[in-house]
N, C-alpha and C. Protein backbone atom coordinates (compact mmCIF):
# COMPACT_ATOMS: atom_id res chain seq x y z
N UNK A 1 -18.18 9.11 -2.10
CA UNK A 1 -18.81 8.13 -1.24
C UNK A 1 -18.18 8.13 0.13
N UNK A 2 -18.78 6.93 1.10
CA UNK A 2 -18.49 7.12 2.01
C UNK A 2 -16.63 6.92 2.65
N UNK A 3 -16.05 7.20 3.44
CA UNK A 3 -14.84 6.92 3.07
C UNK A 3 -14.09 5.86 4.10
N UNK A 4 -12.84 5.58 4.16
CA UNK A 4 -12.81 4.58 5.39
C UNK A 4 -11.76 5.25 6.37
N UNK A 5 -11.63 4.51 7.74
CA UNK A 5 -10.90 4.68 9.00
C UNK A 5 -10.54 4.24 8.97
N UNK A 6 -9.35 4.59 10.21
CA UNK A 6 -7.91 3.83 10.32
C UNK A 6 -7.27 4.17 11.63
N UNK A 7 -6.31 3.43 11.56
CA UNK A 7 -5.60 3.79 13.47
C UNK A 7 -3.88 4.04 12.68
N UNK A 8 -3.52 4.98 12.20
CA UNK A 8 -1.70 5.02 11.69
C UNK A 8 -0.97 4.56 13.30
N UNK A 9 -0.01 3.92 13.17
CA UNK A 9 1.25 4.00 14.16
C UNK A 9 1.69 5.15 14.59
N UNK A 10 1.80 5.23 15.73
CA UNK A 10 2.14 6.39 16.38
C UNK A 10 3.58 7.57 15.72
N UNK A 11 4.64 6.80 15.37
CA UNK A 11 5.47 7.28 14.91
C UNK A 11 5.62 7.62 13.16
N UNK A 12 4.13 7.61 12.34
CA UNK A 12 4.13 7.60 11.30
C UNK A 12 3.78 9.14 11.29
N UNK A 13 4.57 10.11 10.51
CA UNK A 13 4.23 11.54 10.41
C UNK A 13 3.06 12.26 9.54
N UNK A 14 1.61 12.16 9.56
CA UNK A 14 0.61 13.10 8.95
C UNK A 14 1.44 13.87 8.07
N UNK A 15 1.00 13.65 6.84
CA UNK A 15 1.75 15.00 5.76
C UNK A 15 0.31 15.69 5.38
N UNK A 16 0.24 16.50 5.22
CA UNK A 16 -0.94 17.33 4.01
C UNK A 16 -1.24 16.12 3.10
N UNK A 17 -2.22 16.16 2.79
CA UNK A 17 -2.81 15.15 1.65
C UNK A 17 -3.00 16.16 0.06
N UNK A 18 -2.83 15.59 -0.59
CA UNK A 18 -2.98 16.36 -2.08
C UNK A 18 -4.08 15.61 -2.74
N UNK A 19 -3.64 16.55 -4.19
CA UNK A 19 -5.59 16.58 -4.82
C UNK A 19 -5.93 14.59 -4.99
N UNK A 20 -4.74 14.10 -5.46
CA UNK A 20 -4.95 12.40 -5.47
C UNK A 20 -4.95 12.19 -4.62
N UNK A 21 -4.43 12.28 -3.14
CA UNK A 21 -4.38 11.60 -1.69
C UNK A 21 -5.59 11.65 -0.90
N UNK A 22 -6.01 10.67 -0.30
CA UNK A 22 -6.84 11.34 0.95
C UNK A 22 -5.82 11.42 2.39
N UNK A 23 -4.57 10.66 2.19
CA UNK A 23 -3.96 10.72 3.28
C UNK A 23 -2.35 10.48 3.12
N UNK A 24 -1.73 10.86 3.72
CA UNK A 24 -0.04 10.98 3.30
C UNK A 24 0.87 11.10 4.75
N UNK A 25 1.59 9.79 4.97
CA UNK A 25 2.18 10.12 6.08
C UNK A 25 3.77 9.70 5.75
N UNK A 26 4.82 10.49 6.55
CA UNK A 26 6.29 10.20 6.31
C UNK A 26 6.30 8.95 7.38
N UNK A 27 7.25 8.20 6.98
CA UNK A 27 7.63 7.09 8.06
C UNK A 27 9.09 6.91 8.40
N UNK A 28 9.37 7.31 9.30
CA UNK A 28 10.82 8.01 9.86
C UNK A 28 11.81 6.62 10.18
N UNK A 29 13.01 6.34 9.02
CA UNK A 29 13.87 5.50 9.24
C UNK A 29 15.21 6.42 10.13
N UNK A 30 16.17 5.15 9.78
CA UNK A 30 17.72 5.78 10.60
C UNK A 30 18.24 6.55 9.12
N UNK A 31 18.91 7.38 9.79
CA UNK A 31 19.99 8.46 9.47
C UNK A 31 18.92 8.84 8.01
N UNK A 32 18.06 9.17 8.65
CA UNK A 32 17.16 10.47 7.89
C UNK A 32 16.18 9.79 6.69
N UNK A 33 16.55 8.27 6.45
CA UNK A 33 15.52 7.67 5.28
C UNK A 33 14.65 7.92 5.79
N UNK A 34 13.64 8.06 5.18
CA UNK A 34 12.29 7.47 4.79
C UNK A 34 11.89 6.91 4.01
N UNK A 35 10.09 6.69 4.47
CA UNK A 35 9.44 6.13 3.46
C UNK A 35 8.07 6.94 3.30
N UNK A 36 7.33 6.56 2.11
CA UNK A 36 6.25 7.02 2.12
C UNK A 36 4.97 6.54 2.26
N UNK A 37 3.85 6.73 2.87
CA UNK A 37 2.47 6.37 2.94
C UNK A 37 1.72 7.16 2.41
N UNK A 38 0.86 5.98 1.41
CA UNK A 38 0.51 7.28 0.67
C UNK A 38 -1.30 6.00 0.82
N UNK A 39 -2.65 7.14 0.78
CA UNK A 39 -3.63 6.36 0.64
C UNK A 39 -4.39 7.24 -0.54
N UNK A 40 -4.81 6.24 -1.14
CA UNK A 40 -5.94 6.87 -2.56
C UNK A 40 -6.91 5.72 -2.57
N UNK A 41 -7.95 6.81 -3.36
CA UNK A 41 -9.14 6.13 -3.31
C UNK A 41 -9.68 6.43 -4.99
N UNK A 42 -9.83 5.47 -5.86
CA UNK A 42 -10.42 5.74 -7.20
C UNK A 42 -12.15 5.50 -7.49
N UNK A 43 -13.31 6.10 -8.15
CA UNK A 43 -13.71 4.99 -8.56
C UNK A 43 -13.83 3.89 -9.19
N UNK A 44 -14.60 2.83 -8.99
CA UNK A 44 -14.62 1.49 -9.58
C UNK A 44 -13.71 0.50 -8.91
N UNK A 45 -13.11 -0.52 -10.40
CA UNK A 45 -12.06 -0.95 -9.93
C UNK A 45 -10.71 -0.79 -10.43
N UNK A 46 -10.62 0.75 -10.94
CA UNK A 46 -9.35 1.19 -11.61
C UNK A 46 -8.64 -0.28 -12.57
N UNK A 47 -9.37 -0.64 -13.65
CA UNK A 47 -8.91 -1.72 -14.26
C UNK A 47 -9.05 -2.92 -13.84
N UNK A 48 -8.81 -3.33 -12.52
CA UNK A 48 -8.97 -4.58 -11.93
C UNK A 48 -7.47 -4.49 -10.83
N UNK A 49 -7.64 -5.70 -10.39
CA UNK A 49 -6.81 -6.14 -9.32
C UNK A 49 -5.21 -6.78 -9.83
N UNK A 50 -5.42 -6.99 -11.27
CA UNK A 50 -4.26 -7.47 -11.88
C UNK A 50 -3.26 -5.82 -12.67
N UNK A 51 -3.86 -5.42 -13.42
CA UNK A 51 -3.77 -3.66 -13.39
C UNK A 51 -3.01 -3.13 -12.70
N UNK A 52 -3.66 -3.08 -11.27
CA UNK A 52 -2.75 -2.46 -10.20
C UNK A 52 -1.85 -2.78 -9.93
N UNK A 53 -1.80 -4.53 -9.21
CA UNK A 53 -0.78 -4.83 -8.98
C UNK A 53 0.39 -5.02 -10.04
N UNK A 54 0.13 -5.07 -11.48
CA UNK A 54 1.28 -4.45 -12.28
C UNK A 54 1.71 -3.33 -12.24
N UNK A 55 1.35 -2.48 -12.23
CA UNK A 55 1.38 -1.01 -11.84
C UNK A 55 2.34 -0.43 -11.16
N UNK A 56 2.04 -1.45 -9.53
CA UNK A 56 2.85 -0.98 -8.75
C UNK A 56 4.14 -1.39 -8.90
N UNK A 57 4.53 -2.97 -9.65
CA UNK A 57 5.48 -3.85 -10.00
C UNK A 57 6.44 -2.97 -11.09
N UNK A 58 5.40 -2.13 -12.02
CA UNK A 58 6.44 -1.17 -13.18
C UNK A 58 6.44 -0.24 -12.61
N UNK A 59 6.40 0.37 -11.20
CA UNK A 59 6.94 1.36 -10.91
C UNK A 59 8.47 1.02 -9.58
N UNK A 60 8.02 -0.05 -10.00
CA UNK A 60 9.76 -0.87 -9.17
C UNK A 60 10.79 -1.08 -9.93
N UNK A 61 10.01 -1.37 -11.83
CA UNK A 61 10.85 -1.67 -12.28
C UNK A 61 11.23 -3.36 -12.26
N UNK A 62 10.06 -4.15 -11.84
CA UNK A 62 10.10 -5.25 -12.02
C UNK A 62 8.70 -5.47 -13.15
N UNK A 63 9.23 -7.02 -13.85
CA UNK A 63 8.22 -7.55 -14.66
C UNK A 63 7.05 -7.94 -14.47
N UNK A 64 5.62 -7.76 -15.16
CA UNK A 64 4.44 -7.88 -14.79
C UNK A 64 3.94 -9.28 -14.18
N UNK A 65 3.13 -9.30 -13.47
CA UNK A 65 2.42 -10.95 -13.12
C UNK A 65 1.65 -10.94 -14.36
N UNK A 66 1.32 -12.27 -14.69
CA UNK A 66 0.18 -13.26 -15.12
C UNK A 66 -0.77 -13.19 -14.54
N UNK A 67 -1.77 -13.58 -15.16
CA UNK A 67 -3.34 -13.36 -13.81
C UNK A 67 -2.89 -14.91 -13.04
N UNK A 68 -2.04 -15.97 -13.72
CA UNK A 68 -2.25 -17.48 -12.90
C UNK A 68 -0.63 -16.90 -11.99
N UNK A 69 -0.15 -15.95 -11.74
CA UNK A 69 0.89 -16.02 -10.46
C UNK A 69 0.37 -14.81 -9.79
N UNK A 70 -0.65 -14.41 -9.97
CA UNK A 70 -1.87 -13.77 -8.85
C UNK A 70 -1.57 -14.08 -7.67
N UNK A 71 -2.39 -15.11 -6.88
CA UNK A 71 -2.65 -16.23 -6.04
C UNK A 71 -1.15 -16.23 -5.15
N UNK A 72 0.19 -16.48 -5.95
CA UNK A 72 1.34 -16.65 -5.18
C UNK A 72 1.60 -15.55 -4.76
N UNK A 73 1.24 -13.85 -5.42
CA UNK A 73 1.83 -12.69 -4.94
C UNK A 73 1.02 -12.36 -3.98
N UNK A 74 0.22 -12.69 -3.42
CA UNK A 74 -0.85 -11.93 -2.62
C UNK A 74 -1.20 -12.46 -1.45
N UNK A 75 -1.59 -11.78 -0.35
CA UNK A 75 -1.86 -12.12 0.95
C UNK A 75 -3.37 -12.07 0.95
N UNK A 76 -4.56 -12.71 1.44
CA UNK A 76 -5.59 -11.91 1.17
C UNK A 76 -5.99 -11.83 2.88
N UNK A 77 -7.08 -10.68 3.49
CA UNK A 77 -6.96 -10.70 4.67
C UNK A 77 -8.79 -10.21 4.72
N UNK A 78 -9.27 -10.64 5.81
CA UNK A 78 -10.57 -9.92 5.88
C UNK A 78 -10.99 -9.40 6.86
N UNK A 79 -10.40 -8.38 7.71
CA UNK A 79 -10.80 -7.48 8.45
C UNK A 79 -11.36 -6.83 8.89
N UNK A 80 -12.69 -6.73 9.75
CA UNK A 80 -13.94 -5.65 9.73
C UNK A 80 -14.74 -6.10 8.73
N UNK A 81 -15.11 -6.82 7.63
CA UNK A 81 -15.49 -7.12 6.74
C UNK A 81 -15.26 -6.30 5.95
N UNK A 82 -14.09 -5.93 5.88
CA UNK A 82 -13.30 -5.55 4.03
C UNK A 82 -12.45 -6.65 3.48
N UNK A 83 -12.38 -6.91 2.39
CA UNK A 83 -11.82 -7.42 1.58
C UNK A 83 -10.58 -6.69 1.34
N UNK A 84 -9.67 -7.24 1.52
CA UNK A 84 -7.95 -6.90 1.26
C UNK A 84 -6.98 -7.87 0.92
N UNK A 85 -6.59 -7.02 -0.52
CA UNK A 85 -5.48 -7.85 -1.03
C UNK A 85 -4.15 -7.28 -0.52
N UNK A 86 -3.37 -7.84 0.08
CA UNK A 86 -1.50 -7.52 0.24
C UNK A 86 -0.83 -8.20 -0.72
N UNK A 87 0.39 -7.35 -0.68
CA UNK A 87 1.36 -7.48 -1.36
C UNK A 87 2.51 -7.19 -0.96
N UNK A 88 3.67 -7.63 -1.53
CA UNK A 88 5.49 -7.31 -0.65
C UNK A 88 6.28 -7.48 -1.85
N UNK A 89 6.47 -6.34 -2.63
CA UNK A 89 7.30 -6.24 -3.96
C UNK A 89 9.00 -5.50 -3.83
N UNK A 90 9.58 -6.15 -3.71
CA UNK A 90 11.13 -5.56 -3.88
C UNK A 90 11.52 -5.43 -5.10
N UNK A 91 11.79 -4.25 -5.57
CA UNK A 91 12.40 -3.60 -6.87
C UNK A 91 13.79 -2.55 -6.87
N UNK A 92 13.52 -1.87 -7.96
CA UNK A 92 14.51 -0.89 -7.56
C UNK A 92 15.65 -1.49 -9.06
N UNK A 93 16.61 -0.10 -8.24
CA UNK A 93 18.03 -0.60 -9.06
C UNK A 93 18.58 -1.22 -8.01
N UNK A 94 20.48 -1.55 -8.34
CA UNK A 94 21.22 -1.90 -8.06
C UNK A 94 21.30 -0.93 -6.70
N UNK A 95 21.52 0.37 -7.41
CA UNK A 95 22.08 1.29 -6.65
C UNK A 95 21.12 2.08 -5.68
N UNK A 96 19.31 1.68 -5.64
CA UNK A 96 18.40 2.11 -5.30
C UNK A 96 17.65 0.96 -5.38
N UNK A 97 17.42 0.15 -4.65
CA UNK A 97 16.70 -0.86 -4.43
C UNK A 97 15.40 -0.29 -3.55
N UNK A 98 14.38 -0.49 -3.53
CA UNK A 98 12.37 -0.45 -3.07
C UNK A 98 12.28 -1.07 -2.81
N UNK A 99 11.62 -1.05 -2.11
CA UNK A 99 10.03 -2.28 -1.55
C UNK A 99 9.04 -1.63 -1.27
N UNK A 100 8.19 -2.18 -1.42
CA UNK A 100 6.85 -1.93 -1.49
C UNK A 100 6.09 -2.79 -0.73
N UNK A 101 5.28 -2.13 0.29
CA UNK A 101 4.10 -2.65 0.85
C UNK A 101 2.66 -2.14 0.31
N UNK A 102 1.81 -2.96 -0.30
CA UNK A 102 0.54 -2.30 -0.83
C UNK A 102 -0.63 -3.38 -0.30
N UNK A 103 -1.78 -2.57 -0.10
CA UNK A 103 -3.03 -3.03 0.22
C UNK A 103 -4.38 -2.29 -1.01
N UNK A 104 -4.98 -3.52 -1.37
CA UNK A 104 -6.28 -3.13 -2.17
C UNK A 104 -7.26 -3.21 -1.19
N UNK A 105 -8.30 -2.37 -1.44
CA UNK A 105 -9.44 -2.62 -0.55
C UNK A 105 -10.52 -1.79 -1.63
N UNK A 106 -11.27 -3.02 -1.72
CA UNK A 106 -12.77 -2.15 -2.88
C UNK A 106 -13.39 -1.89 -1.46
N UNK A 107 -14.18 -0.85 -1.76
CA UNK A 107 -14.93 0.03 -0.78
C UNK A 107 -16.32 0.90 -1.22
N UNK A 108 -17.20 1.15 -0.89
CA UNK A 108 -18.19 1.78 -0.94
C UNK A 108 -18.16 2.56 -2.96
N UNK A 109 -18.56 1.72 -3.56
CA UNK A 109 -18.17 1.51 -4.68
C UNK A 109 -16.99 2.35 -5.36
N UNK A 110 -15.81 2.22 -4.73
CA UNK A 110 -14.48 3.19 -5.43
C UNK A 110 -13.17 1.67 -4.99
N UNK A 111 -11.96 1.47 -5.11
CA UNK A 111 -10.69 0.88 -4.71
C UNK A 111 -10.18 1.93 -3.91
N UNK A 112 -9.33 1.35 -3.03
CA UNK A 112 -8.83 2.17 -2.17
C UNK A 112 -7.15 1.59 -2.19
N UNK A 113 -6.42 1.92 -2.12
CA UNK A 113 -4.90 2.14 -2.31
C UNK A 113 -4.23 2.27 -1.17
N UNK A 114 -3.74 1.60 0.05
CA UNK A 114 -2.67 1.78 0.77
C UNK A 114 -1.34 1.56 0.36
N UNK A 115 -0.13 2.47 -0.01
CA UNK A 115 1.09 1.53 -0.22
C UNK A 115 1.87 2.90 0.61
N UNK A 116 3.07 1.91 1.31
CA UNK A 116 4.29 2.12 1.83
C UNK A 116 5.69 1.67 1.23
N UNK A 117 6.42 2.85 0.91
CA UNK A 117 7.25 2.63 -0.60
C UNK A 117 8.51 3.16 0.58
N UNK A 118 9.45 2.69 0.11
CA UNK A 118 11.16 3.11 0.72
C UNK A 118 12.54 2.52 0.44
N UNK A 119 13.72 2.71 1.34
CA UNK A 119 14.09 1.90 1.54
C UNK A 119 13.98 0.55 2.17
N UNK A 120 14.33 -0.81 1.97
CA UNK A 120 14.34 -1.62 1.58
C UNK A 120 14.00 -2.24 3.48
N UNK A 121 15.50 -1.93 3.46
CA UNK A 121 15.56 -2.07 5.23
C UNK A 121 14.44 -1.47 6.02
N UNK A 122 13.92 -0.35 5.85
CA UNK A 122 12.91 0.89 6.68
C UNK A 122 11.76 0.19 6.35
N UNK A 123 11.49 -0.48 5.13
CA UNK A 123 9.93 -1.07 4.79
C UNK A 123 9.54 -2.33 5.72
N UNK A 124 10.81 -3.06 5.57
CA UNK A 124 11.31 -4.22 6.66
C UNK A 124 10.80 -4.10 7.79
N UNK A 125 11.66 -3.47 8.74
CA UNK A 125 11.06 -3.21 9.94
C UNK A 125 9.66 -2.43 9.73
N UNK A 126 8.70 -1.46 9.35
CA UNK A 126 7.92 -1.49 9.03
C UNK A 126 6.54 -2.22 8.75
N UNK A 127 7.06 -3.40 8.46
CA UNK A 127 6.25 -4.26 7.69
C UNK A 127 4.94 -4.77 9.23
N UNK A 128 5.38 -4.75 10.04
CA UNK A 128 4.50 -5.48 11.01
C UNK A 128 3.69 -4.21 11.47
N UNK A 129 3.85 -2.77 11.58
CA UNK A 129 3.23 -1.90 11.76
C UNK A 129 1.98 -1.90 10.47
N UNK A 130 2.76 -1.41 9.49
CA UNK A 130 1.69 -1.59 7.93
C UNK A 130 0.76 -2.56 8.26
N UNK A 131 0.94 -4.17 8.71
CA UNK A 131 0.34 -5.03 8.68
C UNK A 131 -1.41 -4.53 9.61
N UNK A 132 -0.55 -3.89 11.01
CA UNK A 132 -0.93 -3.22 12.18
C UNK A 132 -2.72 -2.33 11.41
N UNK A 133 -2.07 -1.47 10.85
CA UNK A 133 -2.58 -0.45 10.23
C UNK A 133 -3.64 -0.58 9.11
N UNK A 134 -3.22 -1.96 8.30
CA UNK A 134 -4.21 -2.59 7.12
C UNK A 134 -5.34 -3.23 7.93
N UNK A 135 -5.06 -3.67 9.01
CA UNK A 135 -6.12 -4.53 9.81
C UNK A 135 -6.94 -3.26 10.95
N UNK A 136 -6.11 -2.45 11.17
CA UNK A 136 -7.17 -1.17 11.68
C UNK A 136 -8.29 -0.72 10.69
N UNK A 137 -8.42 -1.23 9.64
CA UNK A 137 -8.90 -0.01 8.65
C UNK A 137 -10.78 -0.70 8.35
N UNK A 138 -11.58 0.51 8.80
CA UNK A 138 -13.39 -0.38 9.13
C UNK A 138 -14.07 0.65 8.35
N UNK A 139 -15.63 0.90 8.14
CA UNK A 139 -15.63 1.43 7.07
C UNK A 139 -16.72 2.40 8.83
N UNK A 140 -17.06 3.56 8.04
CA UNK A 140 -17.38 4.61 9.25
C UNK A 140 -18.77 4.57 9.75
């Protein structure tokens, strides 16, 4: 189907996209971290909106939401007239602590997947660009 646009931050690095990606960019912290941007697009609604956002929560390594603490994890935003759910998940270990920035967006009947995964600090500062970037995004 049809697919969507976007405006990345200038300093976010284009990677090759792979067979799951439609789009993959490095995001250049201090003394060589990064993070990753990664965008996918499924059809349907890949399980639902609760699904995912567990998903992304067991790949932090934190415990699942409830569908009733939904509502507290989520930003919702409506942009261009898409529908977008945010999210701001800190996980990790001790010794490797994450965060996670993720955006849902149902789209031209498929979900669409923005998340920005890193260190903790790099996602941080980050976070107002991502924000930047979720609100660029219109359908073509």
């Amino acid at each position: 189907g049809p697919g969507l646009k976007w405006t990345a931050p200038v300093n976010w690095q284009s990677r090759p996209a792979s067979a799951m990606r439609k789009a993959t960019y490095s995001v250049p912290g201090e003394n060589g971290a990064a993070g990753d941007l990664s965008v996918t697009a499924f059809p349907g609604d890949v399980g639902g909106e609760l699904a995912n956002l567990n998903r992304w929560r067991g790949q932090l390594q934190l415990p699942p939401l409830a569908e009733t603490e939904i509502a507290g994890a989520v930003t919702r935003l409506s942009p261009n007239g898409l529908n977008i759910t945010l999210v701001d998940f800190s996980g990790g270990t001790a010794e490797k602590p994450v965060r996670l920035l993720g955006a849902i967006v149902p789209f031209g009947g498929a979900t669409w997947f923005f998340k920005l995964t890193g260190p903790v600090n790099l996602v941080a500062k980050e976070k107002p660009a991502f924000l930047n970037f979720v609100q660029s995004l219109q359908a073509p």
